[in-house]
C-alpha atoms as a PDB file:
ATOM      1  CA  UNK A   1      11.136  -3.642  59.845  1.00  0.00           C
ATOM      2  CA  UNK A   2      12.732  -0.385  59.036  1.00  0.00           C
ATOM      3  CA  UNK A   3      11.235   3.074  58.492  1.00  0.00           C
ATOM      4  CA  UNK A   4      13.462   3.664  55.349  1.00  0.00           C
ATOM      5  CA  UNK A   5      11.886   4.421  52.015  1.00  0.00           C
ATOM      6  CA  UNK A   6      13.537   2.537  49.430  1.00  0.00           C
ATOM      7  CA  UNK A   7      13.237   5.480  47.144  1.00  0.00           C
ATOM      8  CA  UNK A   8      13.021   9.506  47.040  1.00  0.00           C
ATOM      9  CA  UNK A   9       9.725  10.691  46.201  1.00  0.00           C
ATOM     10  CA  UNK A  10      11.296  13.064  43.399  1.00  0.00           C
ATOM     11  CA  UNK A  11      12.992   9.984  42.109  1.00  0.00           C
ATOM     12  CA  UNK A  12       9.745   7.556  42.274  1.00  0.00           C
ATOM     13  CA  UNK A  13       7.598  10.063  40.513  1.00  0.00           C
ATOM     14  CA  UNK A  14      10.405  10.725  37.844  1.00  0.00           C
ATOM     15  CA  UNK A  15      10.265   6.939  37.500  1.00  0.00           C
ATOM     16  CA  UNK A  16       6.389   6.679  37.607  1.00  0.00           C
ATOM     17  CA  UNK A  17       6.141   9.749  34.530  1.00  0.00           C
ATOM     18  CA  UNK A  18       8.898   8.053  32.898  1.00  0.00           C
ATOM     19  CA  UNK A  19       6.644   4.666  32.599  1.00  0.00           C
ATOM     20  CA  UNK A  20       3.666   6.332  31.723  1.00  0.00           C
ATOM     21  CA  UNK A  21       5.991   7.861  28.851  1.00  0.00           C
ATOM     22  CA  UNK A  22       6.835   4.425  27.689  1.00  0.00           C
ATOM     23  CA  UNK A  23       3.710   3.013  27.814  1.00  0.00           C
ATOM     24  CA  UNK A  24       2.132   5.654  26.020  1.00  0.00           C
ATOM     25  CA  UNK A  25       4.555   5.430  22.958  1.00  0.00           C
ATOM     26  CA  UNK A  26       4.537   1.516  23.118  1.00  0.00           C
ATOM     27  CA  UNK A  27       0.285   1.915  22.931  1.00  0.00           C
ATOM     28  CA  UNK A  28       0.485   4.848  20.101  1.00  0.00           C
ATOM     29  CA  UNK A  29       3.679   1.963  18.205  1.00  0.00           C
ATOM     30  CA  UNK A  30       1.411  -0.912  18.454  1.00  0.00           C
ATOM     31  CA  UNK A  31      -1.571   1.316  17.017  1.00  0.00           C
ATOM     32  CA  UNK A  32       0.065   2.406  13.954  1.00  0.00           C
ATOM     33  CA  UNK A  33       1.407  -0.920  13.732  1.00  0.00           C
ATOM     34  CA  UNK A  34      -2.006  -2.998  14.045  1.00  0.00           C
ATOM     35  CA  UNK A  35      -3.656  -0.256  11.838  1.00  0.00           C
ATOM     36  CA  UNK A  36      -1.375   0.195   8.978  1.00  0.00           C
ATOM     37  CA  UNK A  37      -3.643  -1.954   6.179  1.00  0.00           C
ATOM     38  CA  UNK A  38      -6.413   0.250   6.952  1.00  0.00           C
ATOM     39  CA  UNK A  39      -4.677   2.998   6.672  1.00  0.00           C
ATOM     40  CA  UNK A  40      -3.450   1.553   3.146  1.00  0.00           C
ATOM     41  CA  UNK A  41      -6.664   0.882   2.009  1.00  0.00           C
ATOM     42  CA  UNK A  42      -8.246   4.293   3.186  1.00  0.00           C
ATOM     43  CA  UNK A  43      -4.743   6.061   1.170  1.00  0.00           C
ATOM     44  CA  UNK A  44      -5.158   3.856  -1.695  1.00  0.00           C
ATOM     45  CA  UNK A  45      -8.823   4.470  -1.858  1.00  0.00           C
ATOM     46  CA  UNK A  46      -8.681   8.154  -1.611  1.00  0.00           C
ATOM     47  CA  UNK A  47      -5.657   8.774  -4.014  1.00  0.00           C
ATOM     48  CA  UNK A  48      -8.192   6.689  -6.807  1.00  0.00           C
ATOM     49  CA  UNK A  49     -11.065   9.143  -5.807  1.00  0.00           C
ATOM     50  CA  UNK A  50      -8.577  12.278  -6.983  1.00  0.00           C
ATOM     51  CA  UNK A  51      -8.081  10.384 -10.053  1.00  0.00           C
ATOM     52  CA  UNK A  52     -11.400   9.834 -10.667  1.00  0.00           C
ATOM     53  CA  UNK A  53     -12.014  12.921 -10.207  1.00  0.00           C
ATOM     54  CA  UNK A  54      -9.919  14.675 -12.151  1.00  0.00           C
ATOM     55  CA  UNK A  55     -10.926  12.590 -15.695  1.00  0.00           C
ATOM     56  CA  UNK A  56      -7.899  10.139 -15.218  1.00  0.00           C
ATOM     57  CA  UNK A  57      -8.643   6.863 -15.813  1.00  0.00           C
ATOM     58  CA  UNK A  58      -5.357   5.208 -14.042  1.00  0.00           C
ATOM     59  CA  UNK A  59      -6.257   3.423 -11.018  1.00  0.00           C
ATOM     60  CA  UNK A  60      -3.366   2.254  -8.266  1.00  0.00           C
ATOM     61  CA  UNK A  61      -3.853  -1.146  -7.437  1.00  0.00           C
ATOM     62  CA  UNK A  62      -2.313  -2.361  -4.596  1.00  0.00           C
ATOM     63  CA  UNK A  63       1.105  -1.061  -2.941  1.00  0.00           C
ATOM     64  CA  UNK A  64       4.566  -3.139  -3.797  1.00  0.00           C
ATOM     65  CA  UNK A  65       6.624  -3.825  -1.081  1.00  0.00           C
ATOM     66  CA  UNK A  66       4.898  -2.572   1.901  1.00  0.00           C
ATOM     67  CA  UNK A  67       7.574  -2.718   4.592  1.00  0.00           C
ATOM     68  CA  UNK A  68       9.438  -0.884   2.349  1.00  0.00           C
ATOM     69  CA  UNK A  69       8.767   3.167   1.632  1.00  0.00           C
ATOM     70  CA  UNK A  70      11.913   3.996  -0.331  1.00  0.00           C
ATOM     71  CA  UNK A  71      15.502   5.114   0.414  1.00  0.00           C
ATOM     72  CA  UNK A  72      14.483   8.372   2.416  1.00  0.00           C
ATOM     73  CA  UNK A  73      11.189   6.457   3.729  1.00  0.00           C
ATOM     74  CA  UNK A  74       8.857   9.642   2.073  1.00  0.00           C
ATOM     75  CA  UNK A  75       6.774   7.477  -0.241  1.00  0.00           C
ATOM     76  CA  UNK A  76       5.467   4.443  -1.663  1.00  0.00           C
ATOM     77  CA  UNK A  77       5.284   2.205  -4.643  1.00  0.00           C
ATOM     78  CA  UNK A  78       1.477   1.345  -6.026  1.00  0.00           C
ATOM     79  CA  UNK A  79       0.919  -0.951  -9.661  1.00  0.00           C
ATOM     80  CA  UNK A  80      -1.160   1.067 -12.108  1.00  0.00           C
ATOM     81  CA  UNK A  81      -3.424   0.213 -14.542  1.00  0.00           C
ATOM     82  CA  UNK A  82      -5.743   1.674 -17.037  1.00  0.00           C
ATOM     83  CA  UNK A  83      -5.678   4.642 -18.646  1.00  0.00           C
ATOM     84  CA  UNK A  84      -5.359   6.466 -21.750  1.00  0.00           C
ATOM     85  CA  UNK A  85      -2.038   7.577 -23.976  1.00  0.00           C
ATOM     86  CA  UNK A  86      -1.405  11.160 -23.138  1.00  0.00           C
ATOM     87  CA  UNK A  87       0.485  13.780 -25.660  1.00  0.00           C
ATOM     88  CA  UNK A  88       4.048  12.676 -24.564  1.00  0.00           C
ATOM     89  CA  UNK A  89       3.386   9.920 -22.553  1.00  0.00           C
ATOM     90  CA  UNK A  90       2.408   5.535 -22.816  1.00  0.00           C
ATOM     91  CA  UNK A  91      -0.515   4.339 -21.520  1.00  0.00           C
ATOM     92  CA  UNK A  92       0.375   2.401 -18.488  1.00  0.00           C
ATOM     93  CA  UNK A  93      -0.968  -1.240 -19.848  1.00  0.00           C
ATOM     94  CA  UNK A  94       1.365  -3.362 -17.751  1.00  0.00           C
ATOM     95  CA  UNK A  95       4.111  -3.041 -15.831  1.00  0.00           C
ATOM     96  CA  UNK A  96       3.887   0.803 -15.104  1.00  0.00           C
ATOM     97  CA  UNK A  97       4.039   1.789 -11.032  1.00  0.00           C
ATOM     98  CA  UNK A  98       3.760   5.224  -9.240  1.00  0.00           C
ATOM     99  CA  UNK A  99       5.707   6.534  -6.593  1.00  0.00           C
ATOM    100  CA  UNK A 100       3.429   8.508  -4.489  1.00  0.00           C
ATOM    101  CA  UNK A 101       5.327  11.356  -2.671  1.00  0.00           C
ATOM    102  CA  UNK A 102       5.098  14.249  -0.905  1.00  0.00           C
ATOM    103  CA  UNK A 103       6.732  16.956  -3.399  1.00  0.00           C
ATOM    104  CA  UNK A 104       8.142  20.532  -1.916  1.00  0.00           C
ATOM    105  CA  UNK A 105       9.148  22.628  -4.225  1.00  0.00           C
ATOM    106  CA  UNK A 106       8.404  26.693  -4.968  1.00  0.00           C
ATOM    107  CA  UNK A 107       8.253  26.635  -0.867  1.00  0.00           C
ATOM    108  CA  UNK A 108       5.170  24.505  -0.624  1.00  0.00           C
ATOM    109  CA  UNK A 109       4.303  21.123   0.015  1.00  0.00           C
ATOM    110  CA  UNK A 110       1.711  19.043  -1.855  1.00  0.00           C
ATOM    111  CA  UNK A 111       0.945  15.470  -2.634  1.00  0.00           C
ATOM    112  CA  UNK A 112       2.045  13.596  -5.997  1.00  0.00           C
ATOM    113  CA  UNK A 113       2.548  10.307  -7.678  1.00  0.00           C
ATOM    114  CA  UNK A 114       5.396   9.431 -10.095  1.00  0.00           C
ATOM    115  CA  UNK A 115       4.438   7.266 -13.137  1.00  0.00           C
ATOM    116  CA  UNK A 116       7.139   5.051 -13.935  1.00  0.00           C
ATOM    117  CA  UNK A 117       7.263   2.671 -17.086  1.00  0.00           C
ATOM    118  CA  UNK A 118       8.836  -0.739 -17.282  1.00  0.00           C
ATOM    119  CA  UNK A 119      11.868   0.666 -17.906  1.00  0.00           C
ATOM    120  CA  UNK A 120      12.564   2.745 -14.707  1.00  0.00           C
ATOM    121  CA  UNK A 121      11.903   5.657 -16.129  1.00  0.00           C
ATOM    122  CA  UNK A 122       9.584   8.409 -15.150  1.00  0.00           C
ATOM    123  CA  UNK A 123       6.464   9.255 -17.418  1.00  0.00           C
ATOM    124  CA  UNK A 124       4.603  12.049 -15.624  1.00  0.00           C
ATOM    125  CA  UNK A 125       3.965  13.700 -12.867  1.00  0.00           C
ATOM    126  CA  UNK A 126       0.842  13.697 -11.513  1.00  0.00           C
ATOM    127  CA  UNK A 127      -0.262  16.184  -8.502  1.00  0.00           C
ATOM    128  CA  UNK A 128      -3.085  14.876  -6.493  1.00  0.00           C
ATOM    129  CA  UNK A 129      -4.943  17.827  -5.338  1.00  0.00           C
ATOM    130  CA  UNK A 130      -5.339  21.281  -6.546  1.00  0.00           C
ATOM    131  CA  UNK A 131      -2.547  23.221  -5.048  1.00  0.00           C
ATOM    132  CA  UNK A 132      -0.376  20.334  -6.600  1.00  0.00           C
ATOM    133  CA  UNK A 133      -1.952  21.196  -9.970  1.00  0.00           C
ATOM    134  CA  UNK A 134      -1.040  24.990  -9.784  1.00  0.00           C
ATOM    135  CA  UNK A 135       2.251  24.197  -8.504  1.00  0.00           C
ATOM    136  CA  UNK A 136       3.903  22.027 -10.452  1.00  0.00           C
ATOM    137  CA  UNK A 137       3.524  24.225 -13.786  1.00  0.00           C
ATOM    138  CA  UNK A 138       5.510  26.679 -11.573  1.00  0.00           C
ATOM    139  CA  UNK A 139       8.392  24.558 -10.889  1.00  0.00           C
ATOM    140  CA  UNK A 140      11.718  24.846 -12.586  1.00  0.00           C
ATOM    141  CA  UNK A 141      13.014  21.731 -14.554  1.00  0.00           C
ATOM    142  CA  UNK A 142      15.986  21.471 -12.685  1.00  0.00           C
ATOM    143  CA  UNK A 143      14.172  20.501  -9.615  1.00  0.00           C
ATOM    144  CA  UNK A 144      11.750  17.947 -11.643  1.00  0.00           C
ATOM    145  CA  UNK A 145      15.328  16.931 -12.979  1.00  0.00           C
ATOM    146  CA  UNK A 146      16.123  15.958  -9.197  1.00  0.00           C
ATOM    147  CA  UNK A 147      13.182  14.247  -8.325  1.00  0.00           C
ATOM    148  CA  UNK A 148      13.084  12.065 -11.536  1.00  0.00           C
ATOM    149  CA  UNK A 149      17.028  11.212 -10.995  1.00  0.00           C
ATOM    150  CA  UNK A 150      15.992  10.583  -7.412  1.00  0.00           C
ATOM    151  CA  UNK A 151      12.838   8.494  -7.889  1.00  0.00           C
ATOM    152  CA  UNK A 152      14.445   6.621 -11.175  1.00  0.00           C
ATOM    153  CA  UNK A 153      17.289   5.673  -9.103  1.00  0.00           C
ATOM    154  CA  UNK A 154      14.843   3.850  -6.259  1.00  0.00           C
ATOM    155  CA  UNK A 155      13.190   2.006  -9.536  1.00  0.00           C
END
């Protein structure tokens, strides 16, 4: 037998990092893989407890195409039901979704949900905390205009 090392020692502990690298991204993939309708359930569930309570009596069912989060991948599509007409809006009997999105605009970011009629087209938006709330009076129309062109066009 020889004495030679079949590799350098810088090169077998780049090697040995590298693997620990890989497995710990293949572990944290197969996590949020194996996890993902909990974490749907625990979304869904807490996006009904804002609407609850903040009077609305909309509820999001389940999400619509679940492998599937949109053109730009920043949201998802829930069924709604219940609820009340609003001044300048349907009640969402049947039919209506929500896009639930993460809205920037004014320099902040803040969760919000998109209801969308049977049509396609965009009915309100609804912020789903209190920042959200605050915010979106302060945003101009021509940015709603983009989001509602934007979000109408995924319908």
């Amino acid at each position: 037998m020889s004495n030679k090392k079949l590799l350098p020692p810088r090169l077998k502990d780049t090697a040995i990092l590298l693997g620990w690298i890989a497995g710990l991204v293949l572990l944290a993939g197969l996590l949020w893989f194996l996890t993902q309708p909990y974490r749907n359930q625990a979304f869904l569930k807490a996006i009904n407890q804002v609407l609850e309570e903040s009077g609305d009596a909309r509820r999001f069912l389940e999400p619509l195409s679940p492998g599937i989060a949109g053109a730009f991948g920043v949201g998802a599509w829930y069924t709604v039901t219940g609820g009340e007409a609003r001044p300048g809006s349907a009640a969402p009997s049947g039919g209506f979704r929500a896009y639930v999105f993460t809205f920037f605009g004014e320099g902040s970011f803040f969760p919000c949900a998109a209801i969308v009629n049977p049509e396609g087209k965009i009915v309100e938006f609804v912020p789903l905390n209190s920042h959200g709330k605050r915010m979106i009076k302060m945003i101009s129309s021509g940015v709603l205009k983009i989001y509602e062109q934007r979000i109408e066009g995924e319908a």
